[in-house]
C-alpha atoms as a PDB file:
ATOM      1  CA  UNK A   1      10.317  23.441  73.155  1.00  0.00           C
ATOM      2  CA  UNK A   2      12.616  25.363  75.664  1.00  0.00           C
ATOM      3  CA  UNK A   3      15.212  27.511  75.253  1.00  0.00           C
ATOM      4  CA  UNK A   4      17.452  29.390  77.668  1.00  0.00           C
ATOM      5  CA  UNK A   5      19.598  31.227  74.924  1.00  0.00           C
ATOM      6  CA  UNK A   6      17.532  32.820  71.867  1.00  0.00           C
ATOM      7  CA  UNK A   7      20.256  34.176  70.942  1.00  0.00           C
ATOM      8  CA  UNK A   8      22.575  31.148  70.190  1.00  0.00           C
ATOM      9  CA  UNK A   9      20.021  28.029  69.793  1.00  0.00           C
ATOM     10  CA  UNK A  10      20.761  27.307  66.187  1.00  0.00           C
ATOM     11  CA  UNK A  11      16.767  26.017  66.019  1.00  0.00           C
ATOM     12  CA  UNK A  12      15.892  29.515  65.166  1.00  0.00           C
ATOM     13  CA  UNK A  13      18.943  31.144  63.607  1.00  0.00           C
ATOM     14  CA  UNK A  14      16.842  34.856  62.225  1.00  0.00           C
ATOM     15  CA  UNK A  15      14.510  35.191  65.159  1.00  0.00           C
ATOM     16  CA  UNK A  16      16.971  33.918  68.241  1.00  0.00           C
ATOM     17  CA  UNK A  17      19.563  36.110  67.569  1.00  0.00           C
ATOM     18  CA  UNK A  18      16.945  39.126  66.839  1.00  0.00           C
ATOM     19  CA  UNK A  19      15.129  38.422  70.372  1.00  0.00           C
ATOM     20  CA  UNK A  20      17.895  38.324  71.990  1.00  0.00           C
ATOM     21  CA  UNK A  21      19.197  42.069  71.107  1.00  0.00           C
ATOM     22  CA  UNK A  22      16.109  43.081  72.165  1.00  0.00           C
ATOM     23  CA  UNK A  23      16.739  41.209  75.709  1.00  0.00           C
ATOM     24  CA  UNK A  24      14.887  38.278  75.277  1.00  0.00           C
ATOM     25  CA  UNK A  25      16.647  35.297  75.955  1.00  0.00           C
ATOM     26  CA  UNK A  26      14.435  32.513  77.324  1.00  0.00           C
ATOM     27  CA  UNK A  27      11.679  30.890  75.786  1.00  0.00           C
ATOM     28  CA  UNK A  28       8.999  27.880  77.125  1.00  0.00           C
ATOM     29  CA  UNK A  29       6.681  27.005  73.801  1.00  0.00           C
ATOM     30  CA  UNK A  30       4.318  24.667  74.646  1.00  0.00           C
ATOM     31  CA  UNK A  31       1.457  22.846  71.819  1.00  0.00           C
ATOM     32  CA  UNK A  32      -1.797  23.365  72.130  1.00  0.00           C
ATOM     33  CA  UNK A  33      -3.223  20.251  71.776  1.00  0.00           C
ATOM     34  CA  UNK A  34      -7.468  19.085  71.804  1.00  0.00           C
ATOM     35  CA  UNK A  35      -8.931  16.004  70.428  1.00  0.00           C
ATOM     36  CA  UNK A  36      -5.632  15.076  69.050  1.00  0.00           C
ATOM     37  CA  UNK A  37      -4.859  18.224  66.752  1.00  0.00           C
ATOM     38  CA  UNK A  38      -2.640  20.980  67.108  1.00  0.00           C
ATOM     39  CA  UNK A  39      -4.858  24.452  67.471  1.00  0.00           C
ATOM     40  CA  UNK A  40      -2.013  26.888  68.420  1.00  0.00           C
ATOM     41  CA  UNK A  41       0.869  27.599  70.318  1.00  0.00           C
ATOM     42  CA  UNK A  42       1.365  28.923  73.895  1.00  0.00           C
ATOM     43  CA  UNK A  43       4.632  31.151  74.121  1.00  0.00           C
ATOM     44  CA  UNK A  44       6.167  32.455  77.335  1.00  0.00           C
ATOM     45  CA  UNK A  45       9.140  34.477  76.842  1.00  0.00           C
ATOM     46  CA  UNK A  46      11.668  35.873  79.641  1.00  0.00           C
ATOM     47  CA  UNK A  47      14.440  38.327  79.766  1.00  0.00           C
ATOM     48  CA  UNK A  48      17.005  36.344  81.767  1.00  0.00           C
ATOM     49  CA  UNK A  49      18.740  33.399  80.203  1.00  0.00           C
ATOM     50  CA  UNK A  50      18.026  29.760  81.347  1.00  0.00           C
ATOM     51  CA  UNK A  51      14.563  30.651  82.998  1.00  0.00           C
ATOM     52  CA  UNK A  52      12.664  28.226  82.292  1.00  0.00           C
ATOM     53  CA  UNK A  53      13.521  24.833  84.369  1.00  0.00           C
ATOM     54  CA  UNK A  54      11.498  21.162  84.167  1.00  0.00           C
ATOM     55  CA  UNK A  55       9.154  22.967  86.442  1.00  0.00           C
ATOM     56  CA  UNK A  56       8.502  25.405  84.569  1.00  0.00           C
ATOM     57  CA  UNK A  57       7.460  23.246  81.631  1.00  0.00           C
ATOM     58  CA  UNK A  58       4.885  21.224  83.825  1.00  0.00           C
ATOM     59  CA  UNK A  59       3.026  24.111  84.907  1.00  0.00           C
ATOM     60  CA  UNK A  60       2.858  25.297  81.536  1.00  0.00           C
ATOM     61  CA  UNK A  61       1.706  21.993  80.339  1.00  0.00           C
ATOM     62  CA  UNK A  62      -1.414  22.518  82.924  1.00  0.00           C
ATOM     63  CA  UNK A  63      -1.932  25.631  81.559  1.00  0.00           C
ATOM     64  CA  UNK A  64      -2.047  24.796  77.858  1.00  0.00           C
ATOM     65  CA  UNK A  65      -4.537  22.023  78.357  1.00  0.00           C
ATOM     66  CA  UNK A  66      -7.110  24.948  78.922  1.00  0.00           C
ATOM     67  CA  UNK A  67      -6.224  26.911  77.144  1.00  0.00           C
ATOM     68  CA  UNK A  68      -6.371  24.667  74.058  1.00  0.00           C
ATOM     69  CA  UNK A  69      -9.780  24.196  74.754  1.00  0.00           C
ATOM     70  CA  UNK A  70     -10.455  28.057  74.292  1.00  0.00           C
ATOM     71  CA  UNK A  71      -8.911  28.280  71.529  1.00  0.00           C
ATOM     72  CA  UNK A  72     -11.140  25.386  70.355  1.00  0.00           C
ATOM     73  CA  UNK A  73     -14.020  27.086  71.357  1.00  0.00           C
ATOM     74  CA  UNK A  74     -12.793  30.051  69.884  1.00  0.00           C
ATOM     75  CA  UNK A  75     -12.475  28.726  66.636  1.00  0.00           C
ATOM     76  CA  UNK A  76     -16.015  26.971  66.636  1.00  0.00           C
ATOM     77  CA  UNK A  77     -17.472  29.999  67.693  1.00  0.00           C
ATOM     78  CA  UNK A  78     -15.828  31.715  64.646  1.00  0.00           C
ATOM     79  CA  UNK A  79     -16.822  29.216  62.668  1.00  0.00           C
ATOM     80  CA  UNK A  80     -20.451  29.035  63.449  1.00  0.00           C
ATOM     81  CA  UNK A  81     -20.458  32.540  63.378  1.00  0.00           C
ATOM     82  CA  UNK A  82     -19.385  32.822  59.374  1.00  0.00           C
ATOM     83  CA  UNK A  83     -21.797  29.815  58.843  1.00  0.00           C
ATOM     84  CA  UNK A  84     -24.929  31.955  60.442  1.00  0.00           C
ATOM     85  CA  UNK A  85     -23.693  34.930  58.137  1.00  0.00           C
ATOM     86  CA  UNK A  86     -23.767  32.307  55.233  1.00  0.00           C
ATOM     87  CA  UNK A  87     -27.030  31.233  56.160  1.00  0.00           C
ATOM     88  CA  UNK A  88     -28.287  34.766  56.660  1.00  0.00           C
ATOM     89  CA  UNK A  89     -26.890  35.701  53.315  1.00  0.00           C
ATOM     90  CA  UNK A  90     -28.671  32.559  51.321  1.00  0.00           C
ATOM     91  CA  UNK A  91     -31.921  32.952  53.340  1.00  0.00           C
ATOM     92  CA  UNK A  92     -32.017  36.908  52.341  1.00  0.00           C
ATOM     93  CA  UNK A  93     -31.129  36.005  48.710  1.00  0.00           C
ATOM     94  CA  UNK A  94     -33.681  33.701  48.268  1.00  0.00           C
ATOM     95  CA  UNK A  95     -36.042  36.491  49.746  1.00  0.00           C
ATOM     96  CA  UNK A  96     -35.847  38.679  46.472  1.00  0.00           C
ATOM     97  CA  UNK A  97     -35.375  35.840  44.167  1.00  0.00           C
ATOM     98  CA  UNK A  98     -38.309  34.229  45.299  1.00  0.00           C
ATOM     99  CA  UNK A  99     -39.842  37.797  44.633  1.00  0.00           C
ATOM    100  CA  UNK A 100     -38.413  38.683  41.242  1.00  0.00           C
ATOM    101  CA  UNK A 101     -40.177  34.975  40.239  1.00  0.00           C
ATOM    102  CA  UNK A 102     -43.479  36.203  41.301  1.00  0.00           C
ATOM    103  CA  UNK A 103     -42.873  39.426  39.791  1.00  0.00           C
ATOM    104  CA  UNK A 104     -42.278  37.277  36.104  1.00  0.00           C
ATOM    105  CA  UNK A 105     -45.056  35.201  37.021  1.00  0.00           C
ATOM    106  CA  UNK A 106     -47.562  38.044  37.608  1.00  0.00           C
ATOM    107  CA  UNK A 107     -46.047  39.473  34.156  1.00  0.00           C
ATOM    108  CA  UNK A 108     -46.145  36.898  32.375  1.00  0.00           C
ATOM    109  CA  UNK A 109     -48.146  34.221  33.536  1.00  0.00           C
ATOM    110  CA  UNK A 110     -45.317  31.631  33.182  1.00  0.00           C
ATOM    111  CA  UNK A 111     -44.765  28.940  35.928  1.00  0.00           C
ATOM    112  CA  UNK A 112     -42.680  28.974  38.919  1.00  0.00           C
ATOM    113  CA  UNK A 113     -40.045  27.237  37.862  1.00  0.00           C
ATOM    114  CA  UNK A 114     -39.913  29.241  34.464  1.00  0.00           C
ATOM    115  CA  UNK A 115     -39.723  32.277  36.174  1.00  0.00           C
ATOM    116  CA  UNK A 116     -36.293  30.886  38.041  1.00  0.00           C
ATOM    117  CA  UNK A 117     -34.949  29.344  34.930  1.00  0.00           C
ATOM    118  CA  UNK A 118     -35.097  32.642  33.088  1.00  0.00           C
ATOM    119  CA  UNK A 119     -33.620  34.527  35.915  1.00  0.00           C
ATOM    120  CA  UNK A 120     -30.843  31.936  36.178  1.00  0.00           C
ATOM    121  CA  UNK A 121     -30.473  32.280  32.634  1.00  0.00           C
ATOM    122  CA  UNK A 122     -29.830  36.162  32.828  1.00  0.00           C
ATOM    123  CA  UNK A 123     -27.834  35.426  35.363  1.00  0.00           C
ATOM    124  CA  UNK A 124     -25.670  33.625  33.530  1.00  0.00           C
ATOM    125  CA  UNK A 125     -25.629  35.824  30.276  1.00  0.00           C
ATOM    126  CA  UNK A 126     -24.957  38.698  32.593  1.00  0.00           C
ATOM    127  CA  UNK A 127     -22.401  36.825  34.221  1.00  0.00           C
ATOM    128  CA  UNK A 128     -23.945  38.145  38.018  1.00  0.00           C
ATOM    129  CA  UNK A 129     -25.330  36.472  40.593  1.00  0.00           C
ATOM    130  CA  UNK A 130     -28.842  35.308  40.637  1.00  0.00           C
ATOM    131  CA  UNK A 131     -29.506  37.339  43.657  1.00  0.00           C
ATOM    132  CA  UNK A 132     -28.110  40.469  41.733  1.00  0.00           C
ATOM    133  CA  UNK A 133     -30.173  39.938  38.812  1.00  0.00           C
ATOM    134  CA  UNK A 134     -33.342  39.450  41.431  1.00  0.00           C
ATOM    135  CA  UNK A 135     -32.425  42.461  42.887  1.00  0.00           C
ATOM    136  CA  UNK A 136     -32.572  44.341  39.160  1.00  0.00           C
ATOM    137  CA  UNK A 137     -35.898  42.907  38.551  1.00  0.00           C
ATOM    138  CA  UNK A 138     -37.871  43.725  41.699  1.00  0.00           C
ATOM    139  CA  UNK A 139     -36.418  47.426  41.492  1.00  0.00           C
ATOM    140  CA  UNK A 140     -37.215  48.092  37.965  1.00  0.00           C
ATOM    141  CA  UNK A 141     -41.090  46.164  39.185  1.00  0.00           C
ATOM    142  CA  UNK A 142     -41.292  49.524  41.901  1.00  0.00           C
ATOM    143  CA  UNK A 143     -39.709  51.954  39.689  1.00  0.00           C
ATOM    144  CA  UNK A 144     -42.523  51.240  36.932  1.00  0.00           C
ATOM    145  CA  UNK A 145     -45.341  50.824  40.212  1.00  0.00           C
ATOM    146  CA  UNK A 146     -44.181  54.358  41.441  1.00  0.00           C
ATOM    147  CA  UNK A 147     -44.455  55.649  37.946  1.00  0.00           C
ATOM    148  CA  UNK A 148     -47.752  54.806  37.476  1.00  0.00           C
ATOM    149  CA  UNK A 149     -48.697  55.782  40.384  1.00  0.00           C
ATOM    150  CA  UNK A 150     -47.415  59.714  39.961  1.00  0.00           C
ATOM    151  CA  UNK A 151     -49.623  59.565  36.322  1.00  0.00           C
END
């Protein structure tokens, strides 16, 4: 989309007229466009009126093709990042579950998998997160250890 009058193009009738008392009359928007989707928006803006010509537009369109692409990778970067936090989280979670289980089994010389069903179970009562009731168990398991160890 182009624009050589903000302040008149009816296409944006709160923020054209705004723009425009702050001296901003021309405006060259351009998609950014990979693998078929929309990922953002490339906005140059210019004080005169009219500045942006056919011209103008082209180059831009040579820009944006790049610069879609970073944003791309942008966004799978982000992505991958919060899924390697997710993974991180689950893998550190299952640490001290997978510890409060051999704590019950050590106490009570139940099975695995009854060890996880009754911490799933007060996790449920409790209405708290497995992990968070793990977490309970293996610090009341050192609590008592240090305790018997100061006696």
């Amino acid at each position: 989309m182009r624009s050589g009058s903000l302040g008149g193009d009816p296409r944006w009738p709160r923020f054209g007229p705004q723009a425009g008392r702050l001296g901003v009359h021309s405006v060259l928007s351009l998609p950014l466009i990979s693998a078929d989707q929309v990922v953002g928006a490339m906005n140059v803006y210019a004080h005169g009126k009219d500045a942006f010509d056919e011209r103008s537009e082209h180059l831009g369109q040579l820009y944006a093709v790049p610069a879609a692409i970073a944003v791309q990778n942008a966004q799978v970067l982000a992505q991958t990042q919060r899924l390697a936090a997710k993974f991180q989280s689950a893998m550190t979670n299952r640490a001290v579950i997978d510890r409060a289980v051999g704590i019950l089994m050590s106490r009570s010389g139940i099975t695995h998998d009854d060890a996880e069903a009754r911490i799933r179970l007060l996790s449920r009562q409790e209405n708290t997160k497995m992990a968070a009731v793990a977490e309970g168990i293996v610090a009341e398991a050192v609590r008592r250890a240090r305790a018997r160890r100061t006696e």
